[in-house]
PDB file of N, CA and C in Angstrom:
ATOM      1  N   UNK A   1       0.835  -1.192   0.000  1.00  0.00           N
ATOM      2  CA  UNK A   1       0.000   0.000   0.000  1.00  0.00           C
ATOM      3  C   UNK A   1       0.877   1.251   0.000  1.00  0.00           C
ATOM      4  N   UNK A   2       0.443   2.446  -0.843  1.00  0.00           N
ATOM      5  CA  UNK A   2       1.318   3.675  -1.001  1.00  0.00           C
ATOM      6  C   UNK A   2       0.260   4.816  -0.614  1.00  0.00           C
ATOM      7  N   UNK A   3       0.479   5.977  -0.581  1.00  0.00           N
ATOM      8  CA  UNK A   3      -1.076   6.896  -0.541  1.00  0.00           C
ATOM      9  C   UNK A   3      -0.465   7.815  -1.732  1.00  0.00           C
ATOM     10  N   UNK A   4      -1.566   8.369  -2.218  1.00  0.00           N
ATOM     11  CA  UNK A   4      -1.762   9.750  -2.776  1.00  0.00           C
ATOM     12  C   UNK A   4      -2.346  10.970  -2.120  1.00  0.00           C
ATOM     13  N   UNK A   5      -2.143  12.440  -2.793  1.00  0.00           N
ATOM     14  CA  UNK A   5      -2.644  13.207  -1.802  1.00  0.00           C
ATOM     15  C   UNK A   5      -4.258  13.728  -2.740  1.00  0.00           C
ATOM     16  N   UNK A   6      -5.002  14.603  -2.001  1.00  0.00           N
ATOM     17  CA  UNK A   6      -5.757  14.574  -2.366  1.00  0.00           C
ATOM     18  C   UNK A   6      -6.033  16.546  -2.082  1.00  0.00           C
ATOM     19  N   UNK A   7      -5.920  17.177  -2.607  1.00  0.00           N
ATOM     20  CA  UNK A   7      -6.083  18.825  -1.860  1.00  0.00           C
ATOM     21  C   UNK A   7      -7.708  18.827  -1.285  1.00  0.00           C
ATOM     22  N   UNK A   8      -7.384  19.597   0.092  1.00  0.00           N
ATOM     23  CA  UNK A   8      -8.488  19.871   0.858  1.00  0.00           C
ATOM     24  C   UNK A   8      -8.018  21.701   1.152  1.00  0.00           C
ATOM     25  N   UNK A   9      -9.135  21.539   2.129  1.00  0.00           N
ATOM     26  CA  UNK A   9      -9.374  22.804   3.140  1.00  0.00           C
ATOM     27  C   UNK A   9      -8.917  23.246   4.268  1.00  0.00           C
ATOM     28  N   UNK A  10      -8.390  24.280   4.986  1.00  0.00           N
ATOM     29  CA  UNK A  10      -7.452  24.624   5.916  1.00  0.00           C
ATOM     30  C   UNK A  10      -8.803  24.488   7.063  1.00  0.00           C
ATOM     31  N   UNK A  11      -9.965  24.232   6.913  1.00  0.00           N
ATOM     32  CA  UNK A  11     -11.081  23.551   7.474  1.00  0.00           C
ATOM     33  C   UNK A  11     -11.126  22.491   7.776  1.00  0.00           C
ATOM     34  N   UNK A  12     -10.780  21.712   6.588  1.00  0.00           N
ATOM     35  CA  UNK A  12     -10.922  20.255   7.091  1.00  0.00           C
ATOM     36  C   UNK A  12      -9.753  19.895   7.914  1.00  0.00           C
ATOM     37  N   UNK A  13      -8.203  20.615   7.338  1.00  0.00           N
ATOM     38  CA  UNK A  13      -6.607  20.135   7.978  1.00  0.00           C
ATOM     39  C   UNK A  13      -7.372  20.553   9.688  1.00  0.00           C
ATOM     40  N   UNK A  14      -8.099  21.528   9.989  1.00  0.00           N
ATOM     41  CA  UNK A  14      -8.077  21.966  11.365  1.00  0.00           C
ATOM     42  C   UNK A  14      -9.304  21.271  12.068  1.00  0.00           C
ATOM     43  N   UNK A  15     -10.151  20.902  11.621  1.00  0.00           N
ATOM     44  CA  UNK A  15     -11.342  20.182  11.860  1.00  0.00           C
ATOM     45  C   UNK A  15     -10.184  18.716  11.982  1.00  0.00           C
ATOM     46  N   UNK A  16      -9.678  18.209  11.715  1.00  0.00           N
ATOM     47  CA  UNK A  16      -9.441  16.520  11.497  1.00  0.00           C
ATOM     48  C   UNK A  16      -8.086  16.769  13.128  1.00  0.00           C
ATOM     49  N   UNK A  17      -7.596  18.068  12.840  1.00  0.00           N
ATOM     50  CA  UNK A  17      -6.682  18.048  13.911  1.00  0.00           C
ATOM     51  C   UNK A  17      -7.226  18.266  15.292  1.00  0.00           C
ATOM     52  N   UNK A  18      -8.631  18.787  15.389  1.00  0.00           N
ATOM     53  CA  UNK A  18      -9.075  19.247  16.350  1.00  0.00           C
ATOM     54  C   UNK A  18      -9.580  17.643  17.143  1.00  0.00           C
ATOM     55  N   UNK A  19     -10.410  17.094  16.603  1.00  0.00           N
ATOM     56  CA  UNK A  19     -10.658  15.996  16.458  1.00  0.00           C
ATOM     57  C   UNK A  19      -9.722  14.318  17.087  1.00  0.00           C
ATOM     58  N   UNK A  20      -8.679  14.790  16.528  1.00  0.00           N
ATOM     59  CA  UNK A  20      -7.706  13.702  16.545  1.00  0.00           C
ATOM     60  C   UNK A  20      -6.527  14.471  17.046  1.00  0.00           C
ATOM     61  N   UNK A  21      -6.144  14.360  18.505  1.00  0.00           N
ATOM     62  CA  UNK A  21      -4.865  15.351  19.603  1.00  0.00           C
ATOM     63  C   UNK A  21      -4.055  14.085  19.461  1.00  0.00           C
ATOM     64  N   UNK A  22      -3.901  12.313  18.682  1.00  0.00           N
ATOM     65  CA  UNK A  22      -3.484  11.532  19.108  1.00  0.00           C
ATOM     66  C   UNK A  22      -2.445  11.700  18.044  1.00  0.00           C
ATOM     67  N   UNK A  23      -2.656  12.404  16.716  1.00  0.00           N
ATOM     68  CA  UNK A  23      -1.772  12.514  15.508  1.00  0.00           C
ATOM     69  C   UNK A  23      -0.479  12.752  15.833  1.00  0.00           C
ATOM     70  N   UNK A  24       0.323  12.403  15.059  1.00  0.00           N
ATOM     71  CA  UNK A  24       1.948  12.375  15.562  1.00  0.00           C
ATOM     72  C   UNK A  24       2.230  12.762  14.271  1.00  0.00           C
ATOM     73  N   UNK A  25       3.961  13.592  14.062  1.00  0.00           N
ATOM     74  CA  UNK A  25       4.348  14.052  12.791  1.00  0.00           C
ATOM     75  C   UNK A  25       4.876  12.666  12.396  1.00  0.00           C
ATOM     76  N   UNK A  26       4.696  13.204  10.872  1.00  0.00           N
ATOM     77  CA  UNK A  26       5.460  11.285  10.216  1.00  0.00           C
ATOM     78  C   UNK A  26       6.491  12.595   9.659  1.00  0.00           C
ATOM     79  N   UNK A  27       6.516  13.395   8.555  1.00  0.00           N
ATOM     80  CA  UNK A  27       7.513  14.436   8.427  1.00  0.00           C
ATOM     81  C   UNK A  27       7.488  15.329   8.888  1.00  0.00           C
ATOM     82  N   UNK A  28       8.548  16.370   8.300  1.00  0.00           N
ATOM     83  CA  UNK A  28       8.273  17.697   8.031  1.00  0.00           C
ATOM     84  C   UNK A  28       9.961  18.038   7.730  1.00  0.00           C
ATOM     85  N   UNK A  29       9.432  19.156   6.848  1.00  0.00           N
ATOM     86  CA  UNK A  29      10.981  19.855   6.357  1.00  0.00           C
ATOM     87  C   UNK A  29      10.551  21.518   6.433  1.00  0.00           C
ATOM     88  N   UNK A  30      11.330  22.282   7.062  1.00  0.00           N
ATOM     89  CA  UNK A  30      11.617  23.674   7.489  1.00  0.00           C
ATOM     90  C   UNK A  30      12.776  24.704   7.057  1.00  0.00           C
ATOM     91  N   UNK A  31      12.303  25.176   6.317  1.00  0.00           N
ATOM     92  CA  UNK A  31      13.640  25.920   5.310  1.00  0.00           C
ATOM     93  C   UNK A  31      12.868  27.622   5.434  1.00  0.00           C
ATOM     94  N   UNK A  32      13.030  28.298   6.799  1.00  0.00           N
ATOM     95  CA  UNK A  32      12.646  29.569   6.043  1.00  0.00           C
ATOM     96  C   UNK A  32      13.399  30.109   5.697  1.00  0.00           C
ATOM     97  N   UNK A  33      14.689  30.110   5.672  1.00  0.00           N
ATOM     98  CA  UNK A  33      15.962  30.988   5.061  1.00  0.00           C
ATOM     99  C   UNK A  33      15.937  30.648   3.259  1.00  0.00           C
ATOM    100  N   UNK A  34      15.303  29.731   2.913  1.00  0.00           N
ATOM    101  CA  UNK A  34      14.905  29.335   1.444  1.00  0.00           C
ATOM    102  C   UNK A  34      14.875  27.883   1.473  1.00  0.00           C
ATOM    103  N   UNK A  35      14.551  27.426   0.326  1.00  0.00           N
ATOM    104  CA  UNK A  35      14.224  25.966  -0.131  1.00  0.00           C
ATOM    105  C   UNK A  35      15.149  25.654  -0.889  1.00  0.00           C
ATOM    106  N   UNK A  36      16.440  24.852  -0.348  1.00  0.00           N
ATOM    107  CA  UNK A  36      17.152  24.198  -0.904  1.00  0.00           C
ATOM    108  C   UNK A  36      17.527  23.212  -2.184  1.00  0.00           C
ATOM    109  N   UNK A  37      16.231  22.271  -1.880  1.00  0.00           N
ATOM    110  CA  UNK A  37      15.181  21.228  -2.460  1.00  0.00           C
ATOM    111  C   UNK A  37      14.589  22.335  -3.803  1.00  0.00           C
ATOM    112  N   UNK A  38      14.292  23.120  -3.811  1.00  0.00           N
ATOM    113  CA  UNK A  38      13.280  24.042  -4.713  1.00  0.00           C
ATOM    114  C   UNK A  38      13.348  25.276  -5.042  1.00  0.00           C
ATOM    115  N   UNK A  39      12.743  25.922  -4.658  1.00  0.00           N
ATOM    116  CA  UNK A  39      12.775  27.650  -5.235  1.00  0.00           C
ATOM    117  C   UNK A  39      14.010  28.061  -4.205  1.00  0.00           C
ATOM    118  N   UNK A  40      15.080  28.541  -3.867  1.00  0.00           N
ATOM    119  CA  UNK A  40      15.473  29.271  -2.716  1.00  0.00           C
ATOM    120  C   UNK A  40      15.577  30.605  -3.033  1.00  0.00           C
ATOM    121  N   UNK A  41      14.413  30.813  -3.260  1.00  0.00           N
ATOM    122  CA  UNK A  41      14.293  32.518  -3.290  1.00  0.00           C
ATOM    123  C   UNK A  41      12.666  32.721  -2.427  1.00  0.00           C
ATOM    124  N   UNK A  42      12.453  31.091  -1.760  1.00  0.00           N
ATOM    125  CA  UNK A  42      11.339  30.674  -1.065  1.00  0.00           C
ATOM    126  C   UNK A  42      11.113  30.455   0.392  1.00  0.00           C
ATOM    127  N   UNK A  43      10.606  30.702   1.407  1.00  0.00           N
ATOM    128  CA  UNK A  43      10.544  30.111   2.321  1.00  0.00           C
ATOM    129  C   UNK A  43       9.709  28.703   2.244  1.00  0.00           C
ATOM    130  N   UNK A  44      10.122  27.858   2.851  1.00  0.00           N
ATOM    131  CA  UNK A  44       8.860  26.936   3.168  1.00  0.00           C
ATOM    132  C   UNK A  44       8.857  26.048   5.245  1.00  0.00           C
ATOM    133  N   UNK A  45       7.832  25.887   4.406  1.00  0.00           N
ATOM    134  CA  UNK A  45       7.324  24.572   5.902  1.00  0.00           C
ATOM    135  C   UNK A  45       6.619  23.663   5.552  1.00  0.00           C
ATOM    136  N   UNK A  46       6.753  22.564   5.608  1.00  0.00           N
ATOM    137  CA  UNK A  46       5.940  21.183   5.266  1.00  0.00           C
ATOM    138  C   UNK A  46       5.759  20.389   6.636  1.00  0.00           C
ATOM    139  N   UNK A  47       4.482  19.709   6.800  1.00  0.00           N
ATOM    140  CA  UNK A  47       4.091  19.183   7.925  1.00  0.00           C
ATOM    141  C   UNK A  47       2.926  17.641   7.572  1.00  0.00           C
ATOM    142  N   UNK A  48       3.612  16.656   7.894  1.00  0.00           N
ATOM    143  CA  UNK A  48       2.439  15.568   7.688  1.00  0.00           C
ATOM    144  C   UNK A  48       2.267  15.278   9.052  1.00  0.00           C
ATOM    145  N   UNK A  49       1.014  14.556   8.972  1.00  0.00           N
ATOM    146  CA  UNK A  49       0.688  13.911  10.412  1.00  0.00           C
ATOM    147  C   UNK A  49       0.016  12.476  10.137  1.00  0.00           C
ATOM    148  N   UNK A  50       0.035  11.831  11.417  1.00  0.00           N
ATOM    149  CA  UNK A  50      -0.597  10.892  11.179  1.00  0.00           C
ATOM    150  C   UNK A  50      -0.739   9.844  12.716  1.00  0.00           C
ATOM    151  N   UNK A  51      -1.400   8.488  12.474  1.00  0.00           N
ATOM    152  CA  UNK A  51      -1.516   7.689  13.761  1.00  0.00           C
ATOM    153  C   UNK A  51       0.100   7.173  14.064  1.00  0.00           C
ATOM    154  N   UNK A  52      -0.047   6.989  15.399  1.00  0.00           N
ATOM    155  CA  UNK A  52       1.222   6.543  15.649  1.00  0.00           C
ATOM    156  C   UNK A  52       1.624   5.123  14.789  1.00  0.00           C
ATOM    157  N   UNK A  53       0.514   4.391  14.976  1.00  0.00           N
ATOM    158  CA  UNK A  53       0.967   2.747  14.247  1.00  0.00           C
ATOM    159  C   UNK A  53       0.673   3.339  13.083  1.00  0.00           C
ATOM    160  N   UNK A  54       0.183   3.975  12.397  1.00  0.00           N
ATOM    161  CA  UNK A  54       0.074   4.076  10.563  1.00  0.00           C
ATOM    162  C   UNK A  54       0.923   3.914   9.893  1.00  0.00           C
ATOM    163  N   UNK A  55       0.728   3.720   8.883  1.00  0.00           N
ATOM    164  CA  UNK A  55       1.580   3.046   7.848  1.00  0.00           C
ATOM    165  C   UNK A  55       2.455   4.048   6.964  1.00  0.00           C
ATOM    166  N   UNK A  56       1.147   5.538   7.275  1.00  0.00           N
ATOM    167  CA  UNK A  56       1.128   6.837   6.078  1.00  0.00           C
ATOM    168  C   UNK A  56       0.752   7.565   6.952  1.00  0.00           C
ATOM    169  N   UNK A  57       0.842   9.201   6.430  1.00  0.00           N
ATOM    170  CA  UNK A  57       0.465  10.505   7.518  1.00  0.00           C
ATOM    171  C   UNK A  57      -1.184  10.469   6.712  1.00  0.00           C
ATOM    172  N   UNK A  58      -2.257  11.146   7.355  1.00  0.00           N
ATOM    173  CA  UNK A  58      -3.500  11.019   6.941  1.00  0.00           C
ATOM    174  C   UNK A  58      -4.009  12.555   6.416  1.00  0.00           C
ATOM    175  N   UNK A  59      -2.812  13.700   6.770  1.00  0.00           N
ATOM    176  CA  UNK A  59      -2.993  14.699   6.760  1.00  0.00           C
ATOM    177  C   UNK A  59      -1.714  15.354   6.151  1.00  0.00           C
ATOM    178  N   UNK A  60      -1.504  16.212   5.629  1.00  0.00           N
ATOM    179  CA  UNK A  60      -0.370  17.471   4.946  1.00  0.00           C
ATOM    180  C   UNK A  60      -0.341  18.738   4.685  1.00  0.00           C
ATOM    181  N   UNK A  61       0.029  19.593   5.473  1.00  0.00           N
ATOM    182  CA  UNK A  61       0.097  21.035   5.250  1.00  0.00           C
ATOM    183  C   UNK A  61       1.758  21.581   4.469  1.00  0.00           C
ATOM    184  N   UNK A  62       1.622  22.482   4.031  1.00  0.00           N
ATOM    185  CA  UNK A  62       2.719  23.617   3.615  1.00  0.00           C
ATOM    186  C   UNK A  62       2.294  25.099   3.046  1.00  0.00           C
ATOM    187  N   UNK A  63       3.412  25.757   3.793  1.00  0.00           N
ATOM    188  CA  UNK A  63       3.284  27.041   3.907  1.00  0.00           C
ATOM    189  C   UNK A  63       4.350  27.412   2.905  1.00  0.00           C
ATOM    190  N   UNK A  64       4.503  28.315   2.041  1.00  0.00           N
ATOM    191  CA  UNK A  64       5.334  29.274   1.551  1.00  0.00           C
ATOM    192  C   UNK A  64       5.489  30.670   1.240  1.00  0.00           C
ATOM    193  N   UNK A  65       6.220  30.919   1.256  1.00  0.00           N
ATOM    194  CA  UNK A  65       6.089  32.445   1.348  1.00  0.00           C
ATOM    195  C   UNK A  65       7.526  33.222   0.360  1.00  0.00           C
ATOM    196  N   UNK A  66       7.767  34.655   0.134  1.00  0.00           N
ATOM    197  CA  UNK A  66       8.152  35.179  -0.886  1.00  0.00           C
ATOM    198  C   UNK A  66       9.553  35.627   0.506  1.00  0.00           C
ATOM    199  N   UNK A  67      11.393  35.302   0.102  1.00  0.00           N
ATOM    200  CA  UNK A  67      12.006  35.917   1.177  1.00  0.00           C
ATOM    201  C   UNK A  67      12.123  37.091   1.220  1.00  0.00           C
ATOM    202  N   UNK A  68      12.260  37.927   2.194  1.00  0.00           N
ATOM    203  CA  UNK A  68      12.538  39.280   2.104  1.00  0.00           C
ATOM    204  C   UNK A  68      13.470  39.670   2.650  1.00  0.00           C
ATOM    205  N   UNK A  69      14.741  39.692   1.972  1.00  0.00           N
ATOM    206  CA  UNK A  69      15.898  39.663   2.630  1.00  0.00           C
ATOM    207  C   UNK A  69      16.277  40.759   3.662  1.00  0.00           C
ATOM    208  N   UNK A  70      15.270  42.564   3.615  1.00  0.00           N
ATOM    209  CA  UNK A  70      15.256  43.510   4.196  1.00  0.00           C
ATOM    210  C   UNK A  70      14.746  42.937   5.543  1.00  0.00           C
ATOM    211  N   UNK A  71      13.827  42.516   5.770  1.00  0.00           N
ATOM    212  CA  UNK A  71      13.004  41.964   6.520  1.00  0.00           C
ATOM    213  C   UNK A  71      13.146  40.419   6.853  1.00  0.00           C
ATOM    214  N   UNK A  72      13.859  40.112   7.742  1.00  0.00           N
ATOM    215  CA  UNK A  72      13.477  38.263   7.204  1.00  0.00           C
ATOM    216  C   UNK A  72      12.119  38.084   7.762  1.00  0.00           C
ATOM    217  N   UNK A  73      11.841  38.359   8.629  1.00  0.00           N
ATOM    218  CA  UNK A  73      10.432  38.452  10.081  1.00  0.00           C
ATOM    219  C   UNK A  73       9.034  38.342   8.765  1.00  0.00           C
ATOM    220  N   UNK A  74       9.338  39.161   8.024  1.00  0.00           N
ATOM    221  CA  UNK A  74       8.315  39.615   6.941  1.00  0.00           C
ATOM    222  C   UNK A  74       7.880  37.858   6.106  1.00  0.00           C
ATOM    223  N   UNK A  75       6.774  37.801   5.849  1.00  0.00           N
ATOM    224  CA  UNK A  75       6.660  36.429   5.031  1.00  0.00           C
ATOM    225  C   UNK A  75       5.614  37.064   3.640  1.00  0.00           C
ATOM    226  N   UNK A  76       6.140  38.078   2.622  1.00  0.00           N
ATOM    227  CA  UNK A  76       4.785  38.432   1.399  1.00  0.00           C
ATOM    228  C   UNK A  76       4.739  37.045   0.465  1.00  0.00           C
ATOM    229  N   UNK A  77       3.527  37.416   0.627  1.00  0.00           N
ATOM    230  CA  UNK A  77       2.452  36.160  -0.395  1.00  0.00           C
ATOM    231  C   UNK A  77       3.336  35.142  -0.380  1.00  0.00           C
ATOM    232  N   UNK A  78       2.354  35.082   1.040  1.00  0.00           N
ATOM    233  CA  UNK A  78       2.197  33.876   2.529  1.00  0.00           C
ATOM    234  C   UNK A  78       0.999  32.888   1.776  1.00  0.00           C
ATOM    235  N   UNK A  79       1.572  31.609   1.443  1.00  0.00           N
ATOM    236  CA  UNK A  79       0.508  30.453   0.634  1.00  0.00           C
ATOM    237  C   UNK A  79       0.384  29.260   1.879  1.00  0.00           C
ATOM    238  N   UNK A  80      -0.472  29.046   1.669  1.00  0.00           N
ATOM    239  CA  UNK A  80      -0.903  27.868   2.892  1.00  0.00           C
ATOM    240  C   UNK A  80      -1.133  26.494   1.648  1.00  0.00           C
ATOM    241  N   UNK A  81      -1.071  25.784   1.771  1.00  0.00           N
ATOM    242  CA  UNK A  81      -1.889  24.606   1.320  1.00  0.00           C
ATOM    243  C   UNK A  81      -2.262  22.870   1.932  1.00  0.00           C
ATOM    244  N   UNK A  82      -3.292  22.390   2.107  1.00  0.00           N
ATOM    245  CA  UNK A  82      -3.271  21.303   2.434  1.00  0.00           C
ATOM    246  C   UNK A  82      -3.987  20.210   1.640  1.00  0.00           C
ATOM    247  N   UNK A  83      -3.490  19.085   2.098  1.00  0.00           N
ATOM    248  CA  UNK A  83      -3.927  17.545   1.791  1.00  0.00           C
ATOM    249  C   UNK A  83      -4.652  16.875   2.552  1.00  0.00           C
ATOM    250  N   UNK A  84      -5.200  15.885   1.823  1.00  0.00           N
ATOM    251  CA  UNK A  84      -5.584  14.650   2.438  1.00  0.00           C
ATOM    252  C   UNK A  84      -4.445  13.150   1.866  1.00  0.00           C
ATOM    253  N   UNK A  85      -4.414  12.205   2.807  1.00  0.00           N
ATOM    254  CA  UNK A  85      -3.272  11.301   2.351  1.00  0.00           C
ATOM    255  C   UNK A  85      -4.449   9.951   2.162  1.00  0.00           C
ATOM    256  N   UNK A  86      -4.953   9.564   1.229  1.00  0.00           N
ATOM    257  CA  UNK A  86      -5.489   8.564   0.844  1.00  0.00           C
ATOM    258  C   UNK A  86      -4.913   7.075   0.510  1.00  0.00           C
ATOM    259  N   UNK A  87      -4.946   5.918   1.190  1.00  0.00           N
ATOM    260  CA  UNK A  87      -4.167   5.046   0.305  1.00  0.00           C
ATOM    261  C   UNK A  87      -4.611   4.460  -0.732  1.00  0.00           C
ATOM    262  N   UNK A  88      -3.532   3.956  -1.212  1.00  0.00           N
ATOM    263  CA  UNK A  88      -3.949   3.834  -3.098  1.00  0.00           C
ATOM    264  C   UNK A  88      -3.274   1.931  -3.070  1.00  0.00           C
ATOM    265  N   UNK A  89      -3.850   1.173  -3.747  1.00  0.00           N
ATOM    266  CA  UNK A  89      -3.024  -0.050  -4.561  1.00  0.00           C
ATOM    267  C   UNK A  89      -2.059   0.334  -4.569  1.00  0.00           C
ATOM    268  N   UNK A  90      -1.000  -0.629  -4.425  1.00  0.00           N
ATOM    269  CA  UNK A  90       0.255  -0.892  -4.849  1.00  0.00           C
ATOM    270  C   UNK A  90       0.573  -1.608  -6.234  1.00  0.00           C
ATOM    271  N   UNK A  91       0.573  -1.321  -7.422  1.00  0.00           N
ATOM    272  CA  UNK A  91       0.958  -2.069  -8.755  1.00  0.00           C
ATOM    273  C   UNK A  91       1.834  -3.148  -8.694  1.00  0.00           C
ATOM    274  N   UNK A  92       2.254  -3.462  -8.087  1.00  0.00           N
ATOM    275  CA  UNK A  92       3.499  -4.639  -7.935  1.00  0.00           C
ATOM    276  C   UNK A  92       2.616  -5.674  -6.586  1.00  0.00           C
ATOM    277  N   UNK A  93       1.822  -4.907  -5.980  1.00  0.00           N
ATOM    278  CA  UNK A  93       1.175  -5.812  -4.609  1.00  0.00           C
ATOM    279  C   UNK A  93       0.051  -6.983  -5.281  1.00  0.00           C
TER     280      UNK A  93
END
């Protein structure tokens, strides 16, 4: 079994967290000085969650934002986005 994500609502990411205090991080990667991995002219934050025994996180947020090197404190066009982590077949299973 693998998951896919599925985009949701910063409603549902906070509704499912409110809900479930038992979620534990499975990742996360934190680059506000830039994104190494990607844009580094970017901040980011990535966050999955999930059950402790799970297999997969059930949930995924990330934040990015524009750097401002005058300002680091400053975050312009500040993007939120979240997931849902669905599992999917495995092709080889």
């Amino acid at each position: 079994m693998d998951y896919k994500i599925i985009k949701t609502t910063a409603s549902v990411w906070t509704a499912i967290k409110a809900a479930h205090d038992d979620l534990i991080v499975f990742g996360s990667y934190s680059a506000p000085s830039g994104d190494s991995f990607g844009d580094p002219s970017k901040g980011k934050m990535f966050t999955s969650l999930g059950f402790k025994n799970g297999d997969w996180p059930i949930i995924q947020a990330e934040t990015t934002w524009d750097i401002d090197h005058s300002d680091p404190c400053k975050r312009p066009n500040e993007k939120h986005e979240y997931w849902l982590c669905i599992p999917s077949k495995c092709d080889e299973c």
